[in-house]
C-alpha atoms as a PDB file:
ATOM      1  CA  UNK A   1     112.464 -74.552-198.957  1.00  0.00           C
ATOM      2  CA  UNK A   2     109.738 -76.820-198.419  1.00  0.00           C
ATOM      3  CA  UNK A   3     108.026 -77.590-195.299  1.00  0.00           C
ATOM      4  CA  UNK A   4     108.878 -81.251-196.211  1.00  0.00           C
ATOM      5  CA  UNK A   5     112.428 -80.850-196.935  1.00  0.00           C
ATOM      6  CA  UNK A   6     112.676 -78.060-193.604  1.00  0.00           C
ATOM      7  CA  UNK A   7     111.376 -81.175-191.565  1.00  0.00           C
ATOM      8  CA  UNK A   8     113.741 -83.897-192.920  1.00  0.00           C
ATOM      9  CA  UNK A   9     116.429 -81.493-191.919  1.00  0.00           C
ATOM     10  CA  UNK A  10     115.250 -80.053-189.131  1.00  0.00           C
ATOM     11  CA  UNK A  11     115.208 -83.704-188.149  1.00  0.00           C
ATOM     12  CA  UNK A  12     118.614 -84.621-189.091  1.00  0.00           C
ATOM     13  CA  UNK A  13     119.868 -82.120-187.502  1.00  0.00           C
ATOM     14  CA  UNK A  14     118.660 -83.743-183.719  1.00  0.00           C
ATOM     15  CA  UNK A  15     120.363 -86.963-185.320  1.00  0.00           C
ATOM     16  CA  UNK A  16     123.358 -85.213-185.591  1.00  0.00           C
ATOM     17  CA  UNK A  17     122.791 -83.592-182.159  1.00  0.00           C
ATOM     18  CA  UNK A  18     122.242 -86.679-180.413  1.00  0.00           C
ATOM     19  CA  UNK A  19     125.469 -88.304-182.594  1.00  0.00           C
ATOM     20  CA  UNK A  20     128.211 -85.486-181.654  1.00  0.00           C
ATOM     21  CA  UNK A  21     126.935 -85.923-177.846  1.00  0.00           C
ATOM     22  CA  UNK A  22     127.503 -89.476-177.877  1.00  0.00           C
ATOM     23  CA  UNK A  23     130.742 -89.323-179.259  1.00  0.00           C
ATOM     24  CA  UNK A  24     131.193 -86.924-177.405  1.00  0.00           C
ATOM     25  CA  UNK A  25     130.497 -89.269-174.260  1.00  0.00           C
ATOM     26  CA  UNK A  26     132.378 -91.779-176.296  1.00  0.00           C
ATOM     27  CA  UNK A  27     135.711 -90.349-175.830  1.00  0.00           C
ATOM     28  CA  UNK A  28     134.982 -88.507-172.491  1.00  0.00           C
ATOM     29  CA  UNK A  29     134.036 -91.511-170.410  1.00  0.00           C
ATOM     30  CA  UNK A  30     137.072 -93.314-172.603  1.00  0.00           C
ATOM     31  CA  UNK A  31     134.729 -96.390-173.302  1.00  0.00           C
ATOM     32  CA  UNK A  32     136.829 -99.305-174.586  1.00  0.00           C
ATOM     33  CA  UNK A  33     140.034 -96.982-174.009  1.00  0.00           C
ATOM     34  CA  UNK A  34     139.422 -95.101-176.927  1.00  0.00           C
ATOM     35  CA  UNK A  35     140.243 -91.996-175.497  1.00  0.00           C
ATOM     36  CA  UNK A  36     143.786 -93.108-174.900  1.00  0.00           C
ATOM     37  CA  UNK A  37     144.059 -94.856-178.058  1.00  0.00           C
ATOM     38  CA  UNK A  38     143.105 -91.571-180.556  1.00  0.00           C
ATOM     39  CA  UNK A  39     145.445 -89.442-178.291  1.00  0.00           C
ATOM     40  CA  UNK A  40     148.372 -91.837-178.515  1.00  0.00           C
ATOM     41  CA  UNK A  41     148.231 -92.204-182.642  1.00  0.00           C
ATOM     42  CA  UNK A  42     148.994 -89.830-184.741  1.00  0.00           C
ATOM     43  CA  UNK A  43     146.072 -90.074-186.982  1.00  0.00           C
ATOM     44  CA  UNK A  44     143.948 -90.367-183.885  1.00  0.00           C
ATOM     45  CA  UNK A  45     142.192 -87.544-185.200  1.00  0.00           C
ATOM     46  CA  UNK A  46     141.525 -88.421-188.063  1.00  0.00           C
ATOM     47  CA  UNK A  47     140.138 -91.712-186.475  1.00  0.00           C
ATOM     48  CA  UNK A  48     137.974 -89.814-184.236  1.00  0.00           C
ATOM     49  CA  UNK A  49     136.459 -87.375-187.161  1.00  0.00           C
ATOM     50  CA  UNK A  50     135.645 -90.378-189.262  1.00  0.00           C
ATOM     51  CA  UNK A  51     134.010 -92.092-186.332  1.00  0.00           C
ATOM     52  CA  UNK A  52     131.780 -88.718-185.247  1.00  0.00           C
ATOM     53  CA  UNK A  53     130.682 -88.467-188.722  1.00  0.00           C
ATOM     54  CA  UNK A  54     129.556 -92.007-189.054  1.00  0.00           C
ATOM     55  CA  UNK A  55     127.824 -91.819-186.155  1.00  0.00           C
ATOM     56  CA  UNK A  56     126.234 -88.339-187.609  1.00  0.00           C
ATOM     57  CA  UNK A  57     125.038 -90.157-190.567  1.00  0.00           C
ATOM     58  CA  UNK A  58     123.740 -93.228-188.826  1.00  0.00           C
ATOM     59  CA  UNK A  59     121.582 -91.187-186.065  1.00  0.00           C
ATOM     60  CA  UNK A  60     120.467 -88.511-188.346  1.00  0.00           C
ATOM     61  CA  UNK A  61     119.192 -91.515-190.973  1.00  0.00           C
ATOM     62  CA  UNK A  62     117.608 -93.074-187.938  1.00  0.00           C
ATOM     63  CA  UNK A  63     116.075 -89.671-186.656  1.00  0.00           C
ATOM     64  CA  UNK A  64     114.336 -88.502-190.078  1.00  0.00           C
ATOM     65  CA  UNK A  65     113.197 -92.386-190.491  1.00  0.00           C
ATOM     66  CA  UNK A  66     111.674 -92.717-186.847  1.00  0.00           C
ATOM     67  CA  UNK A  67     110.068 -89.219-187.919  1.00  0.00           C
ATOM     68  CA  UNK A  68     108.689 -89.821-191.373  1.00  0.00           C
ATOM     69  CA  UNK A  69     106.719 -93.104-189.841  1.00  0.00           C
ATOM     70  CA  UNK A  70     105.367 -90.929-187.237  1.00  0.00           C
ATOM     71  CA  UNK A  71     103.605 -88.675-190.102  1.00  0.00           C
ATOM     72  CA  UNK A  72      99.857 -88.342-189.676  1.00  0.00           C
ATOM     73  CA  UNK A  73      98.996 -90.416-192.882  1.00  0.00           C
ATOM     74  CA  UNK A  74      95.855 -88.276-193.567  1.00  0.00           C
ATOM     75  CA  UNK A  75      97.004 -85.172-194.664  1.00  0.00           C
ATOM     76  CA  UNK A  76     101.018 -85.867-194.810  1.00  0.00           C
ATOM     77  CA  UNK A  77     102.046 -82.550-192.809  1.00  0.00           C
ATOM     78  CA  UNK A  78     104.866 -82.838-190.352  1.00  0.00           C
ATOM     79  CA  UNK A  79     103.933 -82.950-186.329  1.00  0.00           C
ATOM     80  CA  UNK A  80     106.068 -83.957-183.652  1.00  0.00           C
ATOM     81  CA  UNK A  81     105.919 -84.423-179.861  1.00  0.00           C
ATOM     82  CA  UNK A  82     103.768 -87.211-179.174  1.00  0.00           C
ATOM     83  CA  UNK A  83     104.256 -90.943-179.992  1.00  0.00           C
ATOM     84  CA  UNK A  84     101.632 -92.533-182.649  1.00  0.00           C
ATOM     85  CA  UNK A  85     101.174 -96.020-182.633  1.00  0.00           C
ATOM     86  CA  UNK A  86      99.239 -97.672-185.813  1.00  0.00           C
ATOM     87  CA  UNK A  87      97.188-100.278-183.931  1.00  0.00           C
ATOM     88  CA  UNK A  88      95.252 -97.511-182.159  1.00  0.00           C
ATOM     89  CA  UNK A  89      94.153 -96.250-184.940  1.00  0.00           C
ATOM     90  CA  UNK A  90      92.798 -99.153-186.939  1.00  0.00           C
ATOM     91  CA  UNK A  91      89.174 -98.799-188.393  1.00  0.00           C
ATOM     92  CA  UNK A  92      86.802-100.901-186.689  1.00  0.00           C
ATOM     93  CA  UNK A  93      86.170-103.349-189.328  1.00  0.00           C
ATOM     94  CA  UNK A  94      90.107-103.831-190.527  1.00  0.00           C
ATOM     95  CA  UNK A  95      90.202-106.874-187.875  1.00  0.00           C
ATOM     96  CA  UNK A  96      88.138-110.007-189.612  1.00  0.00           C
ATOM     97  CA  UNK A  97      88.101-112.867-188.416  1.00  0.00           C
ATOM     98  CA  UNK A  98      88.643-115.367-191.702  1.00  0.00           C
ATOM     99  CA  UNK A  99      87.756-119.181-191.338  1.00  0.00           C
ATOM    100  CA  UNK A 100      91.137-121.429-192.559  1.00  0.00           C
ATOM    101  CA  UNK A 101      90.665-125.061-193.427  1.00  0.00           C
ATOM    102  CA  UNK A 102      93.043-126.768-191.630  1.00  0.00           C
ATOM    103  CA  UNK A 103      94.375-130.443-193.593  1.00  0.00           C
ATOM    104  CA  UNK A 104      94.519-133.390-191.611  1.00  0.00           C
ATOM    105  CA  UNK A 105      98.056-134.836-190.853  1.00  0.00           C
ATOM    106  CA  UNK A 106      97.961-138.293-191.033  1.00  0.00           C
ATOM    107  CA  UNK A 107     100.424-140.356-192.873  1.00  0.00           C
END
């Protein structure tokens, strides 16, 4: 397996983490009454397995997204831990300033 491809899951795997524990929350703080409402039906369960897995799919897609923008883009290898933000590291002559002509309004 690739380092790549051992990221991307290693990363959709905390998705899926984070997913099953707030269904898991979900149900056990029976938000909404949905608690009572998958225990009274009797496809409830049903109900509640198609719910956890959307929720898998949704957090692990956000997980491996929020973690492929945090790449270094110089040399592409997977790091984690720390936040990056793009402004800070803007070269010093990326910000120009560029002169606009502005047409008069008058009607």
């Amino acid at each position: 397996m690739t380092p790549l491809t051992r990221f991307l899951a290693f990363h959709a795997l905390i998705g899926f983490g984070i997913a099953a524990l707030f269904s898991g929350m979900l149900f056990g703080f029976d938000i909404a009454g949905l608690r009572t409402l998958v225990a009274g039906s009797q496809v409830g369960f049903i109900a509640a397995s198609a719910l956890t897995f959307m929720l898998c799919l949704t957090f692990g897609s956000i997980q491996m997204g929020i973690a492929i923008m945090q790449l270094d883009q110089k040399d592409n290898t997977p790091r984690g831990g720390r936040l990056r933000f793009a402004a800070l590291r803007m070269p010093q002559g990326a910000m120009v300033m560029q002169p606009v002509r502005v047409r008069s309004r008058s009607r």
